[in-house]
Structure formats: C-alpha cells, structure tokens
N, C-alpha and C. Protein backbone atom coordinates (compact mmCIF):
# COMPACT_ATOMS: atom_id res chain seq x y z
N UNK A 1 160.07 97.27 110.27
CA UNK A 1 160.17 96.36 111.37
C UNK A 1 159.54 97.04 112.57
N UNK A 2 158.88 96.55 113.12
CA UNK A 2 158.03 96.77 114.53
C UNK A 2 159.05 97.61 115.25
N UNK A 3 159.66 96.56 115.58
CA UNK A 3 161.04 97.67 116.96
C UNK A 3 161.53 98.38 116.55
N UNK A 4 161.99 98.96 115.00
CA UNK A 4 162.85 99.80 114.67
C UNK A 4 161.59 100.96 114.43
N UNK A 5 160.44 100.97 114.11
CA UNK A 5 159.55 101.78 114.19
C UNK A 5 159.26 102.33 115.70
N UNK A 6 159.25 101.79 116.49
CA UNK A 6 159.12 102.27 117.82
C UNK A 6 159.91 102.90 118.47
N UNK A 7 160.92 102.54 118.12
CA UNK A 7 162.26 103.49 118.69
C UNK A 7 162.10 104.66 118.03
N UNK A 8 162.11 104.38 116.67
CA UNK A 8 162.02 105.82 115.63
C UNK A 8 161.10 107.00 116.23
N UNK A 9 159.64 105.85 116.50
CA UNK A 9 158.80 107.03 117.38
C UNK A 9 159.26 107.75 118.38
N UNK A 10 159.72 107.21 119.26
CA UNK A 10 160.16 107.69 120.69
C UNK A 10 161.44 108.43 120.54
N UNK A 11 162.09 108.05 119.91
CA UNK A 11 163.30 109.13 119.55
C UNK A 11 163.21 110.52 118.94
N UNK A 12 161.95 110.35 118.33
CA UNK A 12 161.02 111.49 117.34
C UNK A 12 160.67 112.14 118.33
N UNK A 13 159.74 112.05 119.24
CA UNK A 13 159.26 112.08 120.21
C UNK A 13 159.76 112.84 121.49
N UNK A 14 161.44 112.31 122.04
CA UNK A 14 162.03 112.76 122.53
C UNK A 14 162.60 113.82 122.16
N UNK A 15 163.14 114.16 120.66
CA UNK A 15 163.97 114.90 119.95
C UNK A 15 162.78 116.18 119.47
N UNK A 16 161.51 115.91 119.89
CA UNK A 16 160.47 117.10 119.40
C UNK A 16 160.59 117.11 117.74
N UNK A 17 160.59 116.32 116.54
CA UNK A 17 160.77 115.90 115.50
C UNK A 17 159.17 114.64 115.34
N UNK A 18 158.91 114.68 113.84
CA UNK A 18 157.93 113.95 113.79
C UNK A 18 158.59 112.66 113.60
N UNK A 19 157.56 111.83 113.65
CA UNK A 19 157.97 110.32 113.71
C UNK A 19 158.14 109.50 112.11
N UNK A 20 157.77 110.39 111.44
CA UNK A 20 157.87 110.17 109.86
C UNK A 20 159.27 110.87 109.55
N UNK A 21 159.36 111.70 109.82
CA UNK A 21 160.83 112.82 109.42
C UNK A 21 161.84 111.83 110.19
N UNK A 22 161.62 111.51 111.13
CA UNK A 22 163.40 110.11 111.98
C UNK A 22 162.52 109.22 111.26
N UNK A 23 161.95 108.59 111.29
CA UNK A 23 161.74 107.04 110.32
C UNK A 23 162.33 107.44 109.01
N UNK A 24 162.16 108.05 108.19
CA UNK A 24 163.30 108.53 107.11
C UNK A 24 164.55 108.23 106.62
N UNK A 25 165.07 108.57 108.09
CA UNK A 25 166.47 108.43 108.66
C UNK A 25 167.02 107.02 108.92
N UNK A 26 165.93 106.00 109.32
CA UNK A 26 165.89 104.43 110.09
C UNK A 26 166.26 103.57 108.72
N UNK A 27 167.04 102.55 108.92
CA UNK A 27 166.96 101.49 108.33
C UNK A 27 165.73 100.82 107.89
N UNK A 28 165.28 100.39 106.89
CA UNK A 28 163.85 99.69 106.99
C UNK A 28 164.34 97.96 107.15
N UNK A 29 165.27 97.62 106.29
CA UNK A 29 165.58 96.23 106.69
C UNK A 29 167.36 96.21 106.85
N UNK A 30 167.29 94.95 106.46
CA UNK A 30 168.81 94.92 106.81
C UNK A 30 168.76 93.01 106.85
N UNK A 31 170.19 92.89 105.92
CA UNK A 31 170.84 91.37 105.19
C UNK A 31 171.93 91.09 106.31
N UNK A 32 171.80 90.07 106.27
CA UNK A 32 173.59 89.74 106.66
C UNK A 32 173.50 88.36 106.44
N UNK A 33 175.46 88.17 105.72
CA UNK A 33 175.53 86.75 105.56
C UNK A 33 176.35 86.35 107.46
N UNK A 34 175.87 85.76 107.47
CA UNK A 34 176.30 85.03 108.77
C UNK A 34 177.55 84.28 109.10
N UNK A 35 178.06 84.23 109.68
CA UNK A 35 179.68 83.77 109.74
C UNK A 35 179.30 81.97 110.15
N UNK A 36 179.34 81.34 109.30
CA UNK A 36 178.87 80.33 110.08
C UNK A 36 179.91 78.79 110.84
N UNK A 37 179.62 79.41 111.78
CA UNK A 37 180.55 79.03 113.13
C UNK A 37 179.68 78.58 114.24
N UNK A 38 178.52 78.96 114.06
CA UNK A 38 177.91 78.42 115.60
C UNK A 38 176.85 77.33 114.68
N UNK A 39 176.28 76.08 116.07
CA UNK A 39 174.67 75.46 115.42
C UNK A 39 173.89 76.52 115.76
N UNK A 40 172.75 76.47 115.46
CA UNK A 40 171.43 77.13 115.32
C UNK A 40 171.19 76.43 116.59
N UNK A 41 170.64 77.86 117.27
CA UNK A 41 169.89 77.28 118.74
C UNK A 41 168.70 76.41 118.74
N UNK A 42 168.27 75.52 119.15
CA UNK A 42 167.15 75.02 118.88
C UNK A 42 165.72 75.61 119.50
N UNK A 43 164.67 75.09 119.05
CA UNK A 43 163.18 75.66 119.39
C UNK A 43 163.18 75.02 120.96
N UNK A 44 163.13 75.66 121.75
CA UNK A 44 163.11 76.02 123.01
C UNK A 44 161.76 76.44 123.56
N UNK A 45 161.45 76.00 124.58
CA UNK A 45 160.63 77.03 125.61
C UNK A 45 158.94 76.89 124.62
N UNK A 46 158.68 76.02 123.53
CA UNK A 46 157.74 76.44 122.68
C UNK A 46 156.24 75.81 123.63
N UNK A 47 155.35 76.66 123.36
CA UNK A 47 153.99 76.75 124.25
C UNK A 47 153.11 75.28 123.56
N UNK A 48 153.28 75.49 122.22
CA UNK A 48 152.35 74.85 121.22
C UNK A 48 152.93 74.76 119.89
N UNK A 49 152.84 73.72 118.92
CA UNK A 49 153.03 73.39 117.74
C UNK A 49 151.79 73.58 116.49
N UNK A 50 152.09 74.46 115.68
CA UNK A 50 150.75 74.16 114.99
C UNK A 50 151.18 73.42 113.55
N UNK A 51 150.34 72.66 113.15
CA UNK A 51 150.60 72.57 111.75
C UNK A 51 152.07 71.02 111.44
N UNK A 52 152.10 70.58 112.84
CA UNK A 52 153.15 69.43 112.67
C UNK A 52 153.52 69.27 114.15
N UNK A 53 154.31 68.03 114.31
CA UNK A 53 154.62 67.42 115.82
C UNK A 53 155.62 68.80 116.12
N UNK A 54 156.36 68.52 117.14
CA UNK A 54 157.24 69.27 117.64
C UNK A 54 158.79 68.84 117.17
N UNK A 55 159.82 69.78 116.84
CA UNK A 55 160.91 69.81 116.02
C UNK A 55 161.99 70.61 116.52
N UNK A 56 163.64 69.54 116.34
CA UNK A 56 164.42 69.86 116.37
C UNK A 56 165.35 70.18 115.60
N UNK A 57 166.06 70.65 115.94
CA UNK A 57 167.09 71.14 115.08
C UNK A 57 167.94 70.32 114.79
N UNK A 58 168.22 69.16 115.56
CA UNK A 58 169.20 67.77 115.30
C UNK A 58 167.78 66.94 114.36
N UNK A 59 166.72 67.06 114.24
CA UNK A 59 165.91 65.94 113.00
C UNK A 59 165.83 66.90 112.06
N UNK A 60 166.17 68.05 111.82
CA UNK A 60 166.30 68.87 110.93
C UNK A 60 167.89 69.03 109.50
N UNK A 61 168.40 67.92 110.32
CA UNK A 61 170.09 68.24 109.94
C UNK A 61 169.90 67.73 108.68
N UNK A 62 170.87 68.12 107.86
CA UNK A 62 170.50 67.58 106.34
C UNK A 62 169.51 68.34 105.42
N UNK A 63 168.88 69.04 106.03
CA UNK A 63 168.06 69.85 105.54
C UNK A 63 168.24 71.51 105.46
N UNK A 64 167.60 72.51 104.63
CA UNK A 64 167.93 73.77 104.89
C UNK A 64 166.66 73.75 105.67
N UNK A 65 166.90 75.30 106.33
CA UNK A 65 165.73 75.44 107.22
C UNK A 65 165.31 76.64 107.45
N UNK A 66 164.66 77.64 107.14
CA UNK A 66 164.17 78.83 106.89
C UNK A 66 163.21 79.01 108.35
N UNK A 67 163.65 79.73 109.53
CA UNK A 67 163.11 80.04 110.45
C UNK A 67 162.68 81.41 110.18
N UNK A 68 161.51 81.51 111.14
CA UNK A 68 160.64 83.15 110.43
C UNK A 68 160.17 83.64 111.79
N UNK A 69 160.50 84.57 112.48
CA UNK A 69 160.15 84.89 113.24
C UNK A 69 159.04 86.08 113.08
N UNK A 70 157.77 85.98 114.05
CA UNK A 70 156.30 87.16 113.35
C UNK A 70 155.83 86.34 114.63
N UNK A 71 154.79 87.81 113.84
CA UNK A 71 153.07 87.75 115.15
C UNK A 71 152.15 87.92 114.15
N UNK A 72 151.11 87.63 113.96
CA UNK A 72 149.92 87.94 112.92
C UNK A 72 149.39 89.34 113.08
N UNK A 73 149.60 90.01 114.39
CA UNK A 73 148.95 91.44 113.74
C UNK A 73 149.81 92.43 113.79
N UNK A 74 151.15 91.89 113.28
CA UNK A 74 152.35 92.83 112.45
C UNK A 74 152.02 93.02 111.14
N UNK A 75 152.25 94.50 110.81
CA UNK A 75 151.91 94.83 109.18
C UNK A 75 153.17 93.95 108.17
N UNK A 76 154.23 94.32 108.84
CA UNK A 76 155.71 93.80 108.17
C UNK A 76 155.22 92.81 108.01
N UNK A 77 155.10 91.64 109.51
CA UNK A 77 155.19 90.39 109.04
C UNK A 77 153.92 89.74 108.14
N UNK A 78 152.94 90.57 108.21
CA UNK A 78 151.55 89.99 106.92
C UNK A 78 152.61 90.46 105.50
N UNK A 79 152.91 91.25 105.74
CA UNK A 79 153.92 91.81 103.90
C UNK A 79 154.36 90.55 103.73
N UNK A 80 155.40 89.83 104.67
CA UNK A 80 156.18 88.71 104.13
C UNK A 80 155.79 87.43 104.13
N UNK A 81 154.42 87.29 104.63
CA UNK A 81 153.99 85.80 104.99
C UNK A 81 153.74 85.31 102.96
N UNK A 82 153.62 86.10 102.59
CA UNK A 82 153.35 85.55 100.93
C UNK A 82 154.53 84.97 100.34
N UNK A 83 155.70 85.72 100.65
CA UNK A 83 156.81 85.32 100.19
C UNK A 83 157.32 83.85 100.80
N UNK A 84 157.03 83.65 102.38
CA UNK A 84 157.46 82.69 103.05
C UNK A 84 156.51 81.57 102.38
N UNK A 85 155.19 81.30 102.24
CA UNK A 85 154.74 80.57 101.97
C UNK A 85 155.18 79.82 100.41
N UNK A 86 155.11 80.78 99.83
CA UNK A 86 155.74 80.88 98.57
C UNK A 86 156.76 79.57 98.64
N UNK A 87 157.79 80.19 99.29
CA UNK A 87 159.05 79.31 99.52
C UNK A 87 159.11 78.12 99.53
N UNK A 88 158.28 77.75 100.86
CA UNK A 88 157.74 76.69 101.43
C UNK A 88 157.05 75.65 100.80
N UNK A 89 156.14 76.55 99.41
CA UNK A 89 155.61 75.68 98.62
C UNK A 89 156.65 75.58 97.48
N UNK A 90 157.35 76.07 97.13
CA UNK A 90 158.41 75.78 96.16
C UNK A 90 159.54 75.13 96.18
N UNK A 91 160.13 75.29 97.06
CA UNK A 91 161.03 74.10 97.68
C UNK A 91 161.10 72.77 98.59
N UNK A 92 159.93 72.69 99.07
CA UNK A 92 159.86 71.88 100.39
C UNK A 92 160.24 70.16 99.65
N UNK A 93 159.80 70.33 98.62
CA UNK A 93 160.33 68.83 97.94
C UNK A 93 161.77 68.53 97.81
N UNK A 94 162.53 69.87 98.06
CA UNK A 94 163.74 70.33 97.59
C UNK A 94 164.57 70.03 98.54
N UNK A 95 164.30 70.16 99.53
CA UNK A 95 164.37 70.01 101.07
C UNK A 95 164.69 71.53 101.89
N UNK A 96 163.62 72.37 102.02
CA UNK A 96 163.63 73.48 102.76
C UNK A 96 162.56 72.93 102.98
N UNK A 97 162.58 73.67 104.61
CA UNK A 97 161.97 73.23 105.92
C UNK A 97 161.73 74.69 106.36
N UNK A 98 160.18 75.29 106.39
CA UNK A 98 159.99 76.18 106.72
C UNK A 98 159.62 76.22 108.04
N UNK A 99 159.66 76.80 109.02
CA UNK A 99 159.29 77.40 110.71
C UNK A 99 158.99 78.51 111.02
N UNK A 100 157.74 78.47 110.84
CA UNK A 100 157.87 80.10 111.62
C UNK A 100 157.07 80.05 112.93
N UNK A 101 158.06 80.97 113.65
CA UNK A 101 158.18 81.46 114.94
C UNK A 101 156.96 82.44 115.39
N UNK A 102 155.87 81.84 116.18
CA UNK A 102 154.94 82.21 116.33
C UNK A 102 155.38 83.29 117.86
N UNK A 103 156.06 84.56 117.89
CA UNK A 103 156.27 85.01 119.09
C UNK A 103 155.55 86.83 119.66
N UNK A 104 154.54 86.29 120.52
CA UNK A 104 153.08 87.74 120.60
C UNK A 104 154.01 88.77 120.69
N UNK A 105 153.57 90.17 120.19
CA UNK A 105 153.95 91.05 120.85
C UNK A 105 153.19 91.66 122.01
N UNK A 106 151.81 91.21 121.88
CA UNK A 106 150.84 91.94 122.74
C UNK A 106 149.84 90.44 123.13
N UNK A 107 149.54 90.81 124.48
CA UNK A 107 149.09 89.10 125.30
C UNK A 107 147.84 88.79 124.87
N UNK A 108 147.03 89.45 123.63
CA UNK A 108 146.01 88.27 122.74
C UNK A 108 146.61 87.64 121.48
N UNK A 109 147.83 88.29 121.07
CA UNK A 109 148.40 87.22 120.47
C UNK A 109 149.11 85.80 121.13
N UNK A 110 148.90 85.47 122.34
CA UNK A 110 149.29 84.48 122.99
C UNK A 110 148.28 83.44 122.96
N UNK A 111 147.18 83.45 121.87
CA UNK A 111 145.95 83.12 122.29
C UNK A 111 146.34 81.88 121.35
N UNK A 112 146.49 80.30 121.94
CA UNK A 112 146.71 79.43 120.67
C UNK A 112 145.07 79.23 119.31
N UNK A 113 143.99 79.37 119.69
CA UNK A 113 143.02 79.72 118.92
C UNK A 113 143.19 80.47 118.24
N UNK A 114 143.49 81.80 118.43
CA UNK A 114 144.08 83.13 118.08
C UNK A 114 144.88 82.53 116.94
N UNK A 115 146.15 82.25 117.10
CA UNK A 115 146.93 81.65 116.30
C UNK A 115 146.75 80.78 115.20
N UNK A 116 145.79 80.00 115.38
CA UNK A 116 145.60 78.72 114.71
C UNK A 116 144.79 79.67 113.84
N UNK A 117 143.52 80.26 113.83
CA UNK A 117 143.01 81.14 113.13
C UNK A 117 143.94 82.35 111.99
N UNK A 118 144.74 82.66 112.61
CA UNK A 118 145.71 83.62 112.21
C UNK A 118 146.34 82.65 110.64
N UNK A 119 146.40 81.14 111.47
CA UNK A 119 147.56 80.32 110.65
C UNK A 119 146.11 79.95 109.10
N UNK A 120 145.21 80.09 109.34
CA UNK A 120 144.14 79.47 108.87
C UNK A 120 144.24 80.59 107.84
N UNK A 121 143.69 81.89 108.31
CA UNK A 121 143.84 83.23 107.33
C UNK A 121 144.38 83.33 106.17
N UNK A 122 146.11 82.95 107.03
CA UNK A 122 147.26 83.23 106.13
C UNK A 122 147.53 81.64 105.42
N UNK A 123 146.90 80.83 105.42
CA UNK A 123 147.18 79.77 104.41
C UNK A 123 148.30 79.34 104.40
N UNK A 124 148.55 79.11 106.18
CA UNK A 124 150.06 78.77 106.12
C UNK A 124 150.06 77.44 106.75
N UNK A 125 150.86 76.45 105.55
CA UNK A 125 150.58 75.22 105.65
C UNK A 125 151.77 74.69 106.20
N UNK A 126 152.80 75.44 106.62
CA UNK A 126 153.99 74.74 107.16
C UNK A 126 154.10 74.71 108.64
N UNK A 127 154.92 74.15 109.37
CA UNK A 127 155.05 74.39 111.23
C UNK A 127 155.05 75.10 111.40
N UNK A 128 154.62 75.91 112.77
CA UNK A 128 154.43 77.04 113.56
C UNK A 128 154.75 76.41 114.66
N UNK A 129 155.51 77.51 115.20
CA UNK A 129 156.05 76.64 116.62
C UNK A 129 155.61 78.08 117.64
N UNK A 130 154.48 77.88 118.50
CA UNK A 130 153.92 79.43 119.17
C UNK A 130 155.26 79.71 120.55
N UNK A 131 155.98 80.48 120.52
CA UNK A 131 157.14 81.32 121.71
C UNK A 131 156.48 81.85 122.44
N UNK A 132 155.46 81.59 123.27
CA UNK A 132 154.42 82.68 124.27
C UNK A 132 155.79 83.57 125.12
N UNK A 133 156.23 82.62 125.42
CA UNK A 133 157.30 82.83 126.55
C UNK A 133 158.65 83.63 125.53
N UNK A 134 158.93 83.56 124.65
CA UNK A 134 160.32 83.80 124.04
C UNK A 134 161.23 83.50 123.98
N UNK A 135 161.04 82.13 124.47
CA UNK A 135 162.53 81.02 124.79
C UNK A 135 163.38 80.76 123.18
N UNK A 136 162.33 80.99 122.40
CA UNK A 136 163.58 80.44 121.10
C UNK A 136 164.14 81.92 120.88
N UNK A 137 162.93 82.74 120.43
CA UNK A 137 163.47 84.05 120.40
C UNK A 137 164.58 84.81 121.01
N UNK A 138 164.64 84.44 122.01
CA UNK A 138 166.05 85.00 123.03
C UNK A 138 167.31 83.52 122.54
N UNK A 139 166.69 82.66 122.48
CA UNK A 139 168.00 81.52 121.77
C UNK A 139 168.63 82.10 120.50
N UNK A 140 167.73 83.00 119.76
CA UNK A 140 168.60 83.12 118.44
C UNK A 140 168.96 84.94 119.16
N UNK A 141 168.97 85.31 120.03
CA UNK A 141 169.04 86.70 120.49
C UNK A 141 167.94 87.36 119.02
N UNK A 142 167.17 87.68 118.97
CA UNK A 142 166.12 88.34 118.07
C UNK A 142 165.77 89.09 118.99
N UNK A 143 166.01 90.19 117.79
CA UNK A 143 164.88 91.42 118.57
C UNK A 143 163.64 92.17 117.61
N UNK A 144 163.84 91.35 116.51
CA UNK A 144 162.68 92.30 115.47
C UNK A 144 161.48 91.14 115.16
N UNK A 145 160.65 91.57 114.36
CA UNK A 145 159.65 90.65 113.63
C UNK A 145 159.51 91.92 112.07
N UNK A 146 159.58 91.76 111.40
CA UNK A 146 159.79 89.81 110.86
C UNK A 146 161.66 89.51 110.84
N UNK A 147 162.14 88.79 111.08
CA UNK A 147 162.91 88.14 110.62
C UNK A 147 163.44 86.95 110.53
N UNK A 148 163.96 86.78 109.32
CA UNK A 148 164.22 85.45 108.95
C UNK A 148 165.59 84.73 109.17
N UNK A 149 165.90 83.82 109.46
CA UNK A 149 167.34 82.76 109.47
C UNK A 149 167.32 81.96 108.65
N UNK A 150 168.09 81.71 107.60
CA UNK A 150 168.63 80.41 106.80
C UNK A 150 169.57 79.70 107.68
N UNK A 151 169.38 78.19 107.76
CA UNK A 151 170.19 77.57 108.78
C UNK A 151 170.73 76.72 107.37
N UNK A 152 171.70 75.99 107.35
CA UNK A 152 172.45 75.35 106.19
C UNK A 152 172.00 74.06 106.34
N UNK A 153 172.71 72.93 105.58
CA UNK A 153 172.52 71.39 106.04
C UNK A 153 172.56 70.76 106.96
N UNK A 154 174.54 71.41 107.46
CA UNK A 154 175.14 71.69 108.65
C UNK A 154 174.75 71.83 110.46
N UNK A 155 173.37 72.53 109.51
CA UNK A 155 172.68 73.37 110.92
C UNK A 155 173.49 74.47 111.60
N UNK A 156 174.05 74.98 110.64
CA UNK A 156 174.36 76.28 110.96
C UNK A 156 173.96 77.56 110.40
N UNK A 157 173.36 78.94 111.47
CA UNK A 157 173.17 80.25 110.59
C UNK A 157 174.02 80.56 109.55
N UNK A 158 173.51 80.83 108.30
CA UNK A 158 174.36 81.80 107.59
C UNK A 158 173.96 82.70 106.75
N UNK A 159 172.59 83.01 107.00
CA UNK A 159 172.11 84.25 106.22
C UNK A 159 170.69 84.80 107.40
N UNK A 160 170.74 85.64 107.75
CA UNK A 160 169.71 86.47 108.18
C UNK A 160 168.97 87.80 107.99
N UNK A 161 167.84 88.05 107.81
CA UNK A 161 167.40 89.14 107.37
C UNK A 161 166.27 89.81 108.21
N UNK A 162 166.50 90.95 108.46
CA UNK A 162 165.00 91.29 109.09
C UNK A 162 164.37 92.55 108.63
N UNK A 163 163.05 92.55 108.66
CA UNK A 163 162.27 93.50 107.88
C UNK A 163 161.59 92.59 106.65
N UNK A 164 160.73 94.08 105.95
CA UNK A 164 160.63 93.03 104.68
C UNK A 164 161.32 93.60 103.93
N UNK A 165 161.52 92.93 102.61
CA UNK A 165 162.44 93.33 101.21
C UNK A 165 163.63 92.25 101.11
N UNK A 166 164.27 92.41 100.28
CA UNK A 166 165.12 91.21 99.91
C UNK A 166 165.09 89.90 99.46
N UNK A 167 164.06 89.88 98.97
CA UNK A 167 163.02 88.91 98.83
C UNK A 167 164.08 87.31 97.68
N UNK A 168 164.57 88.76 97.10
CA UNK A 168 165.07 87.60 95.63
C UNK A 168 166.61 87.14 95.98
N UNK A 169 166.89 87.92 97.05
CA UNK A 169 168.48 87.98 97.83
C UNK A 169 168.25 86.52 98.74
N UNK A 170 166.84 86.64 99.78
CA UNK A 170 166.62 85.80 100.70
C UNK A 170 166.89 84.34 99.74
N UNK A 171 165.73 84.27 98.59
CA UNK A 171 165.76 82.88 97.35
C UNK A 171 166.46 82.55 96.76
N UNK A 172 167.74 83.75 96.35
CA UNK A 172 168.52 82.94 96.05
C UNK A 172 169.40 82.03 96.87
N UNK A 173 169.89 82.97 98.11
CA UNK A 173 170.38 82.35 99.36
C UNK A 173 170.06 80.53 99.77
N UNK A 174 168.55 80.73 99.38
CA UNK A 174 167.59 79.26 99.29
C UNK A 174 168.38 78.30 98.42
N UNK A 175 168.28 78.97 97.04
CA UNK A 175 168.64 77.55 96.36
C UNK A 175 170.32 77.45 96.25
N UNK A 176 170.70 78.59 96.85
CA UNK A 176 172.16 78.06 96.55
C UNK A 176 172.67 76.99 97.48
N UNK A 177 172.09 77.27 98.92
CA UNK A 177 171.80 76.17 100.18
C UNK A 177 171.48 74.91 99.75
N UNK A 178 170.09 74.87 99.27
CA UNK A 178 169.90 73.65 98.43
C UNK A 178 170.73 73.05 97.73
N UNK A 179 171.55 73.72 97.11
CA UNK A 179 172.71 73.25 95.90
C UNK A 179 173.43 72.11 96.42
N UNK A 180 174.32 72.82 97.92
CA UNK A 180 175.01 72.60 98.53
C UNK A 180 175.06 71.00 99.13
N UNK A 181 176.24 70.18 99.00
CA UNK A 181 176.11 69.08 99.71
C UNK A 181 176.17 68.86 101.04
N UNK A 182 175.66 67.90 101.66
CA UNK A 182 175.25 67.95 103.90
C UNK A 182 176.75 68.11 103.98
C-alpha cells in the first residue's frame, strides 16, 4: 500500500535503518469484516464520472457494491485492477456493482483525460467516479490505495480490505453477499 510504504520509508529513514529492513516489519495488507451498523457514505464531492451517469448509494440499494479506491500510477493498485475487473465481469449480472474511486495522489493524476486514458489502458468497463478533491475518500475516512469496501444490499459496510492480496477472501465475501436476501 502506498501510505504504509511511505511511512515505512521515513521511519527507516528517521531510525537510520534501510527502508527494505522496516518494510519487512510493515503489514502489507490487511481484512476486516466490518461491524455493520452504519450506511455507506455516499460518493460525495465527485469532479467527474467516467464510464456511467453519476451514482448513489440510495439507487444502489438492493444491490452489492464493491467500492475500490486507486490512482492509475499506483503499483498496488495496477496489481489489483485485474482482479476488480474480473469481478465486475463475473458478477455484474449477479448484481455487484463495481466503483472505483478515482482519487490522485499527485496533481497530474487529477487530469480527467489522464484518467479516461488510464480507464482505457486498464480495460475498465465499470464506473469511475474521479475524487480530485477527496470528498468521498474522507466520507469513508480512507487513508490507503488500493482499498476496497463491500457494501451489502442493505447498504451497509461489511467487509474491507486494503492492499493487494486476499483476493479469494475478498470473492468469496462477493458471493456470499450475493447469496444474501435485500
């Protein structure tokens, strides 16, 4: 994960230690099932839509909904865009609703061309909703890329993951959601 690599550096850094020897030490990802008690904040603050109109989380209800938070010139998040798409093409008949969270880390990823190109690359045929600003991002409090939210029928969190890995943990999570009645 981007942020947990950066800290690692600077802590390396500070501590006179290499940045490979504390990354060692770092978490690379990290699961959690979610207590689910709150709705899912909705897409907020969004600059641009790619790939579909603009979307809420109340026309979403009834549906699962796999939010993905990334930037295109994250290594992590290129690792996981295969898996997400994947998804997206495997369930969407199913009713998973993929989103991913288009949010820059650096101000030419703010570029909606930029993006749309990025989205073109990666053969990603589902919504993109671009966060120039970080309004959804700070709605779900996120601090990494990549990570992902399973929202339920409900529209509530209950599985989140960030980093890559977990891949078959994240799918099953998917279809057991799916299973599930609204």
């Amino acid at each position: 994960m981007r942020t947990i690599a950066t800290i690692v550096t600077l802590a390396a850094a500070l501590a006179g230690t290499s940045a490979a020897a504390a990354s060692a030490a770092a978490p690379a990802t990290a699961s959690i099932a979610a207590p689910a008690t709150a709705l899912a904040p909705d897409f907020t603050g969004i600059d641009q839509w790619h790939n579909s109109a603009p979307l809420t989380m109340q026309q979403l209800r009834g549906k699962v909904v796999l939010v993905d938070f990334w930037t295109y010139t994250c290594i992590n998040c290129i690792r996981t865009l295969p898996h997400v798409t994947e998804w997206h093409r495997k369930y969407k008949d199913q009713g998973l609703v993929v989103v991913g969270v288009h949010t820059p880390e650096f101000p030419f990823e703010r570029s909606a061309s930029n993006v749309k190109k990025a989205i073109g690359r990666f053969d990603i045929a589902y919504p993109v909703a671009q966060d120039n600003r970080y309004a959804t991002w700070n709605a779900y409090s996120n601090q990494y890329w990549p990570a992902v939210y399973l929202i339920d029928k409900k529209g509530k969190v209950v599985y989140t993951h960030f980093g890559e890995g977990a891949y078959d943990k994240t799918e099953a999570t998917i279809r057991t959601l799916l299973a599930q009645k609204p």
